[in-house]
N, C-alpha and C. Protein backbone atom coordinates (compact mmCIF):
# COMPACT_ATOMS: atom_id res chain seq x y z
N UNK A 1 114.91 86.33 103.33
CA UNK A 1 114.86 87.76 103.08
C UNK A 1 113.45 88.17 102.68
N UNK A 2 112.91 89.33 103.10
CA UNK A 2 111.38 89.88 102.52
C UNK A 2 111.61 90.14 101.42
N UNK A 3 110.56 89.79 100.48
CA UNK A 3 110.29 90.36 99.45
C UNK A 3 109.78 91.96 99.19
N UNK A 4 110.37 92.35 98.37
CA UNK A 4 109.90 93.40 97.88
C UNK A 4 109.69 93.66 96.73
N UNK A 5 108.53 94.68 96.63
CA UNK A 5 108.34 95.30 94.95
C UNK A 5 109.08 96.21 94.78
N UNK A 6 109.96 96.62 93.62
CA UNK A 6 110.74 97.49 93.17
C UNK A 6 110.06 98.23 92.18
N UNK A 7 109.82 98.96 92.44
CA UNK A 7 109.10 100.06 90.64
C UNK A 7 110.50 101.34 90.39
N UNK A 8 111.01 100.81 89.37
CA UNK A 8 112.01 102.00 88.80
C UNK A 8 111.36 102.78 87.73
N UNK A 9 111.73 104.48 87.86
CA UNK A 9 111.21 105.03 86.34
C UNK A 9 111.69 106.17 86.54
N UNK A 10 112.59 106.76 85.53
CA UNK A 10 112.99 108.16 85.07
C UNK A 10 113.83 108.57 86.82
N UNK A 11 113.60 109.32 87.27
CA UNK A 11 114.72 109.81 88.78
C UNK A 11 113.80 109.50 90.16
N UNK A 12 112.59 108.19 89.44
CA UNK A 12 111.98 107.54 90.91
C UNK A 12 112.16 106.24 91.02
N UNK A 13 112.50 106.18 92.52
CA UNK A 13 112.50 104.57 92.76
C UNK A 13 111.78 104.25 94.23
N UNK A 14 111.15 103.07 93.89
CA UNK A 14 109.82 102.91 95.12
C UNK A 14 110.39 101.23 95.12
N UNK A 15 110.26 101.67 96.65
CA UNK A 15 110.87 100.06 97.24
C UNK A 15 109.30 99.37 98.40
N UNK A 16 108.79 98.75 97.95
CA UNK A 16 107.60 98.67 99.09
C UNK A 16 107.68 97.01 99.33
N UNK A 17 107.68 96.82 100.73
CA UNK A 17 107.78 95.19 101.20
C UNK A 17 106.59 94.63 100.76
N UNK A 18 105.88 93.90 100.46
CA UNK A 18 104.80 93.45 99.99
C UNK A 18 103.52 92.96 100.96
N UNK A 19 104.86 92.51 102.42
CA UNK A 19 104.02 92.25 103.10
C UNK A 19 103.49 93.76 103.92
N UNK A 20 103.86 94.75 103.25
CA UNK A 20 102.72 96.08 103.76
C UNK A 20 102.00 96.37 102.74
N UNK A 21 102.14 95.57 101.26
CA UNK A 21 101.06 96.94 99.93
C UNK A 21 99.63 95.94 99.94
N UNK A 22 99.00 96.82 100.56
CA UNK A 22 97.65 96.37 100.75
C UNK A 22 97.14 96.28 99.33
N UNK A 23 97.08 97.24 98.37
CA UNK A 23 96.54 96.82 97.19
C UNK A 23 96.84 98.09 96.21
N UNK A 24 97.04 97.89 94.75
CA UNK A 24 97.04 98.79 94.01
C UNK A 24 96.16 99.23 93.32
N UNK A 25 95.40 100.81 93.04
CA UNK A 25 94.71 100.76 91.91
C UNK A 25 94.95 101.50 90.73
N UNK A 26 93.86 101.45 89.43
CA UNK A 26 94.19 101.88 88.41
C UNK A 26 93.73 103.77 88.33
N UNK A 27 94.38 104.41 87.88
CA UNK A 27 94.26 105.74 87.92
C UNK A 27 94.69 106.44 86.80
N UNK A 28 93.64 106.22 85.58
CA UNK A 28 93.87 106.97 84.16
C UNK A 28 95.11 105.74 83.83
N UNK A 29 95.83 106.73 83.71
CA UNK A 29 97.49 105.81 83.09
C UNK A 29 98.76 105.53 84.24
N UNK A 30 97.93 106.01 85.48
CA UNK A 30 98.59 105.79 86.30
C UNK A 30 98.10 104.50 87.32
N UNK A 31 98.89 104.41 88.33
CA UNK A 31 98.21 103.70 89.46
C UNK A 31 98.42 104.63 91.14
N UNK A 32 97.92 104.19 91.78
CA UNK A 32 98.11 104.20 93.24
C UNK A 32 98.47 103.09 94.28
N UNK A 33 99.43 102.64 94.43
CA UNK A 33 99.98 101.85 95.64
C UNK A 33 99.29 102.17 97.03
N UNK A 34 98.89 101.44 97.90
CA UNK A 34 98.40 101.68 99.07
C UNK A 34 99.04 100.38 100.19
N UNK A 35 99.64 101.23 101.11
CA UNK A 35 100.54 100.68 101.94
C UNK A 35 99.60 100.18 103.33
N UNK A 36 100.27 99.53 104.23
CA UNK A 36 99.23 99.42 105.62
C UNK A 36 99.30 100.62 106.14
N UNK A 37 100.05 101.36 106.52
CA UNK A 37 99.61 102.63 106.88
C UNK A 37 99.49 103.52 106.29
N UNK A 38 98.30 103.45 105.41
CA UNK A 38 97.62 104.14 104.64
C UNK A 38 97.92 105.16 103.69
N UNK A 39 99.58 104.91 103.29
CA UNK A 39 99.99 106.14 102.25
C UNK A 39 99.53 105.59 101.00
N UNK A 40 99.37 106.60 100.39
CA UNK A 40 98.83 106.25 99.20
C UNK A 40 100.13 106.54 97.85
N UNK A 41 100.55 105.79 97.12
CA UNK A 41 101.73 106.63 96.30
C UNK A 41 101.53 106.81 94.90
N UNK A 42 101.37 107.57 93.96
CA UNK A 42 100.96 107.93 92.52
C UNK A 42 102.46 106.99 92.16
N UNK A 43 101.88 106.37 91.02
CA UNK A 43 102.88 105.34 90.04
C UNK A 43 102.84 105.71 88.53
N UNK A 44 104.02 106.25 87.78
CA UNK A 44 103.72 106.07 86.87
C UNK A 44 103.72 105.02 85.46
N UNK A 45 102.91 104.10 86.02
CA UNK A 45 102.90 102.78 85.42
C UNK A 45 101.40 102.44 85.22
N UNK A 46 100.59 101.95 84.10
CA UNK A 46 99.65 101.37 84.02
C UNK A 46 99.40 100.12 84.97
N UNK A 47 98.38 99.64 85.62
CA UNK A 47 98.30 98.74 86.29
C UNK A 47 98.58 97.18 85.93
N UNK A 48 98.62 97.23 84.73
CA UNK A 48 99.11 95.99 83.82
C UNK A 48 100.32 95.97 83.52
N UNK A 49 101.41 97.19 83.21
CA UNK A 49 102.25 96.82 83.81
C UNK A 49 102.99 96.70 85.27
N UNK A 50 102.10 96.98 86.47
CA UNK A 50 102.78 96.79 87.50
C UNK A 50 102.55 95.04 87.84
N UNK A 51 101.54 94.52 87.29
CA UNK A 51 101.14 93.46 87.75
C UNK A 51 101.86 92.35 87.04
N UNK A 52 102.49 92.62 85.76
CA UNK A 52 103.88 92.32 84.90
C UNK A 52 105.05 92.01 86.07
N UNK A 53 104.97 93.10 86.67
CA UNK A 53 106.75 93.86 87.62
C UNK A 53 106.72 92.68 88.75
N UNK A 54 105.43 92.57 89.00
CA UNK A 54 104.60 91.51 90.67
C UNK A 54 105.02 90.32 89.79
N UNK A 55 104.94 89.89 88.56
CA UNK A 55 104.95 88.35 88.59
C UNK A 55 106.55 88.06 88.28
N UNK A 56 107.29 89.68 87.39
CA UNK A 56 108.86 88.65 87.49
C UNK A 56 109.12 88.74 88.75
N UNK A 57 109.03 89.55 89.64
CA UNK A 57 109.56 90.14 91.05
C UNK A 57 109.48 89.36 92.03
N UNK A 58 108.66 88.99 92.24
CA UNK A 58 107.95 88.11 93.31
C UNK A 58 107.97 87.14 93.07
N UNK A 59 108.15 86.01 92.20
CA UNK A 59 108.36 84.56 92.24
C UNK A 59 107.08 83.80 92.82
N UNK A 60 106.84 83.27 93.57
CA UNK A 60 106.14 82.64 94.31
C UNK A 60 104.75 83.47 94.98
N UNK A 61 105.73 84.37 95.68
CA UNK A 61 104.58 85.77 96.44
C UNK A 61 103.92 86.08 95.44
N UNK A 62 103.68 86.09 94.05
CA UNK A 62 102.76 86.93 92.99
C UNK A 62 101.62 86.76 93.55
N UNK A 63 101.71 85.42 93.93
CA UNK A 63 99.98 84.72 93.94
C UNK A 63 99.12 85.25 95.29
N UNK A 64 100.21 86.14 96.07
CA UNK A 64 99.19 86.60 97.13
C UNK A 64 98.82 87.97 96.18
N UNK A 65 98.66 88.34 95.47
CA UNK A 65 98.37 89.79 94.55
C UNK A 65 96.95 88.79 93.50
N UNK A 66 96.34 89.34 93.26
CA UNK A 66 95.32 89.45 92.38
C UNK A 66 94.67 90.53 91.64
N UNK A 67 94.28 90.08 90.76
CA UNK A 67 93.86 91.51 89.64
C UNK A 67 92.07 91.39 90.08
N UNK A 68 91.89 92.02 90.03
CA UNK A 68 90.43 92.34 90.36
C UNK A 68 89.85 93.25 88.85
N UNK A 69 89.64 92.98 88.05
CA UNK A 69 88.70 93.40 86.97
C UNK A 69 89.90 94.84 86.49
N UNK A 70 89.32 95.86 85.84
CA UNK A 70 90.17 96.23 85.15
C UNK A 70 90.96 97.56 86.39
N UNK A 71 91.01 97.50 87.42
CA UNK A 71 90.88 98.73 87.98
C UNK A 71 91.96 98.33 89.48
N UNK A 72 91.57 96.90 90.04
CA UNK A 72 92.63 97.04 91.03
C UNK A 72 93.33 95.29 90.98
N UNK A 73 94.76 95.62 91.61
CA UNK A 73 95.19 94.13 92.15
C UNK A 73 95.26 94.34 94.24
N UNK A 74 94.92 93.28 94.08
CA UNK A 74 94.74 93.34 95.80
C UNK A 74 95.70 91.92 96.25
N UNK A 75 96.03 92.43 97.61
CA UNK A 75 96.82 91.39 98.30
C UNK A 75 95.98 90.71 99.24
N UNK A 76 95.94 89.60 98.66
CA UNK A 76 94.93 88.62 99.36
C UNK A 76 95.17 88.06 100.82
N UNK A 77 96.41 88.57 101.44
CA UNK A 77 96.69 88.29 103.00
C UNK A 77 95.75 89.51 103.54
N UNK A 78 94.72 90.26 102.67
CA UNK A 78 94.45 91.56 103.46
C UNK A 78 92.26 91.15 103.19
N UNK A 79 92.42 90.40 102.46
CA UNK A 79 90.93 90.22 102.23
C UNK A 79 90.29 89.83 103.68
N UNK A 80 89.13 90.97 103.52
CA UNK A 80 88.76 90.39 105.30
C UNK A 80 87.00 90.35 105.44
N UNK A 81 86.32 90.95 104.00
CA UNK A 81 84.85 90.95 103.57
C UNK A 81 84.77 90.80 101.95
N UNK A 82 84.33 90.16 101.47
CA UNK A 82 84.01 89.91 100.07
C UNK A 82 82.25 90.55 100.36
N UNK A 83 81.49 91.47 99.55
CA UNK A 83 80.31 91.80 99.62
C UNK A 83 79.38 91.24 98.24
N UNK A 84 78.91 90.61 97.47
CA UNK A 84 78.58 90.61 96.09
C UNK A 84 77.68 91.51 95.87
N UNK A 85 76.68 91.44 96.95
CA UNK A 85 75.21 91.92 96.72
C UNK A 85 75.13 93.51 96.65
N UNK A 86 76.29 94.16 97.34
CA UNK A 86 76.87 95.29 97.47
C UNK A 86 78.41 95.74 96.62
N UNK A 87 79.12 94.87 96.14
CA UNK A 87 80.02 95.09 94.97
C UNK A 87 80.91 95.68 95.48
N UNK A 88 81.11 95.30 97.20
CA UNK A 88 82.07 95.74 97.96
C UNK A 88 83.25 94.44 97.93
N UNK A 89 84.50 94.99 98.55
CA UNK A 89 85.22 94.26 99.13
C UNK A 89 86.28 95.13 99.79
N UNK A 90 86.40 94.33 101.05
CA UNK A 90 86.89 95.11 102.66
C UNK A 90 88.14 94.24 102.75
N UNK A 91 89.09 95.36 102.37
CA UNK A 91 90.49 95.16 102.81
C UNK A 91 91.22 95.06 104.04
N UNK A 92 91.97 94.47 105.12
CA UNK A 92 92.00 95.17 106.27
C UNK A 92 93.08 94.04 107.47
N UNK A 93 93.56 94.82 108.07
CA UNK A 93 94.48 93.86 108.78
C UNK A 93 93.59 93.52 110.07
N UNK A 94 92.74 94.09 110.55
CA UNK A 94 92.21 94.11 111.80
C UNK A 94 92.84 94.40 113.14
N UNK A 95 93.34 95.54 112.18
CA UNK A 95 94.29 96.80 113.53
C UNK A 95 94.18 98.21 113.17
N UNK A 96 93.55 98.81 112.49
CA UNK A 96 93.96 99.61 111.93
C UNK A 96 93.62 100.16 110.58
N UNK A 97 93.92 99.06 109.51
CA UNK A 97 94.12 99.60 108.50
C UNK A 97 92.58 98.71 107.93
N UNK A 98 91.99 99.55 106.82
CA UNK A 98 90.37 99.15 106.99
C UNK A 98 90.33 100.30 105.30
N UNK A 99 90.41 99.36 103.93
CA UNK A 99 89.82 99.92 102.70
C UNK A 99 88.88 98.88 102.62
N UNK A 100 87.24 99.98 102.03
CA UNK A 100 86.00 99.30 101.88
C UNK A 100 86.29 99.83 99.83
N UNK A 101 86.26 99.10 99.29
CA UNK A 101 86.67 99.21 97.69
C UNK A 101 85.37 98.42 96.96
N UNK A 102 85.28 99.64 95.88
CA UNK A 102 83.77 98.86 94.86
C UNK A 102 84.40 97.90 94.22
N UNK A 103 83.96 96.95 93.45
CA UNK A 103 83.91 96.13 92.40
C UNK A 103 83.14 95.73 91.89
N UNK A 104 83.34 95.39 90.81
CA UNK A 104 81.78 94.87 89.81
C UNK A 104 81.31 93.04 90.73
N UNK A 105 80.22 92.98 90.17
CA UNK A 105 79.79 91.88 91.31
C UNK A 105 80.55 90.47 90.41
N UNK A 106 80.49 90.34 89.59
CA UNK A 106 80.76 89.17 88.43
C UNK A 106 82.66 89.20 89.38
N UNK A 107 83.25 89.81 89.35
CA UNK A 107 84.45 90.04 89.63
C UNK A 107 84.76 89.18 91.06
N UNK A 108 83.52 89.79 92.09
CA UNK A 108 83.24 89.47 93.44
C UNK A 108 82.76 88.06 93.25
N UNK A 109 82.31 87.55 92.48
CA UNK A 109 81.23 86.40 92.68
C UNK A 109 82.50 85.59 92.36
N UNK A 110 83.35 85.62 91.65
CA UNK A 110 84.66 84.71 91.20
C UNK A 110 85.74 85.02 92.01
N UNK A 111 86.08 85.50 93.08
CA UNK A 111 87.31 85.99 93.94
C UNK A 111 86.60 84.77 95.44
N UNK A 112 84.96 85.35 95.53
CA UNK A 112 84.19 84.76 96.53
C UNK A 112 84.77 83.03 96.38
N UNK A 113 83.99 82.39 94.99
CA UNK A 113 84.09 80.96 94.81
C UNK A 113 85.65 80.41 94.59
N UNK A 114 87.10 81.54 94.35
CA UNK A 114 88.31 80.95 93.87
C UNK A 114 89.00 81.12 95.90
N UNK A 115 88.19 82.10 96.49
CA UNK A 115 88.71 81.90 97.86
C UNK A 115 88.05 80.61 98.66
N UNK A 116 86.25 80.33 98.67
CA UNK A 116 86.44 79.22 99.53
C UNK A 116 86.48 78.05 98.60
N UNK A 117 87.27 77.61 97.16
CA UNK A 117 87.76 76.26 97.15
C UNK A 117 89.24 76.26 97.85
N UNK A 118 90.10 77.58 97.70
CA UNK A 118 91.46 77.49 98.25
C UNK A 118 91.26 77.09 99.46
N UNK A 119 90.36 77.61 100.65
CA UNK A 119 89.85 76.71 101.73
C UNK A 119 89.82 75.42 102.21
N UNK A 120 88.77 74.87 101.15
CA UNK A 120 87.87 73.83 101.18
C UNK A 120 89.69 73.08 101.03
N UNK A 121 89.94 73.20 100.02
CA UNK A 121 91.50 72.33 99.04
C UNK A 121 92.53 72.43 99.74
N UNK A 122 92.99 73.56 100.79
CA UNK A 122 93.86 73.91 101.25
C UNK A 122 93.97 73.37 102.50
């Protein structure tokens, strides 16, 4: 069966397969969900607790989600440019769907070295 994220709160309920949420970010006290086709959905959940919801929820799948510094978690089946020198990183299926997202470089420089040992190890 696919996994999905469930976010319940007050008379909303958001059902998103995981293998479409490209990545979430942080927004004041809220977040934004971002799907492959590019909807964007206001959450009212701090990003710390959605990333709470990702690790009972998901079991195993958590680990394709990562927190990226204080501001986003990203789904690492979607990483397709890590930038340091530029404090970018390029989200993207290579059909279509294409987020270019800032990050602090310290953030980038440790996502860069924890992706090619999973490589190298994997």
């Amino acid at each position: 069966m696919e996994s999905k994220l469930v976010i319940s709160k007050g008379t909303e309920l958001l059902i998103i397969p995981i293998h479409r949420l490209v990545y979430i970010s942080a927004d004041g006290n809220y977040s934004n969900a971002v799907t492959l086709d590019g909807r964007r959905t206001l959450i009212s959940y701090q990003l710390g607790q959605i990333e709470d919801m990702i690790d009972a929820q998901l079991g195993d799948d958590s680990t394709k989600f990562i927190r990226l510094g204080r501001g986003l978690i990203i789904n690492m089946d979607f990483v397709y440019q890590v930038d340091t020198s530029r404090q970018r990183i390029v989200l993207s299926d290579c059909d279509g769907c294409y987020h270019e997202l800032a990050a602090s470089k310290d953030v980038l420089v440790k996502l860069k070295a924890y992706i090619e040992a999973t490589l190298r190890d994997g």
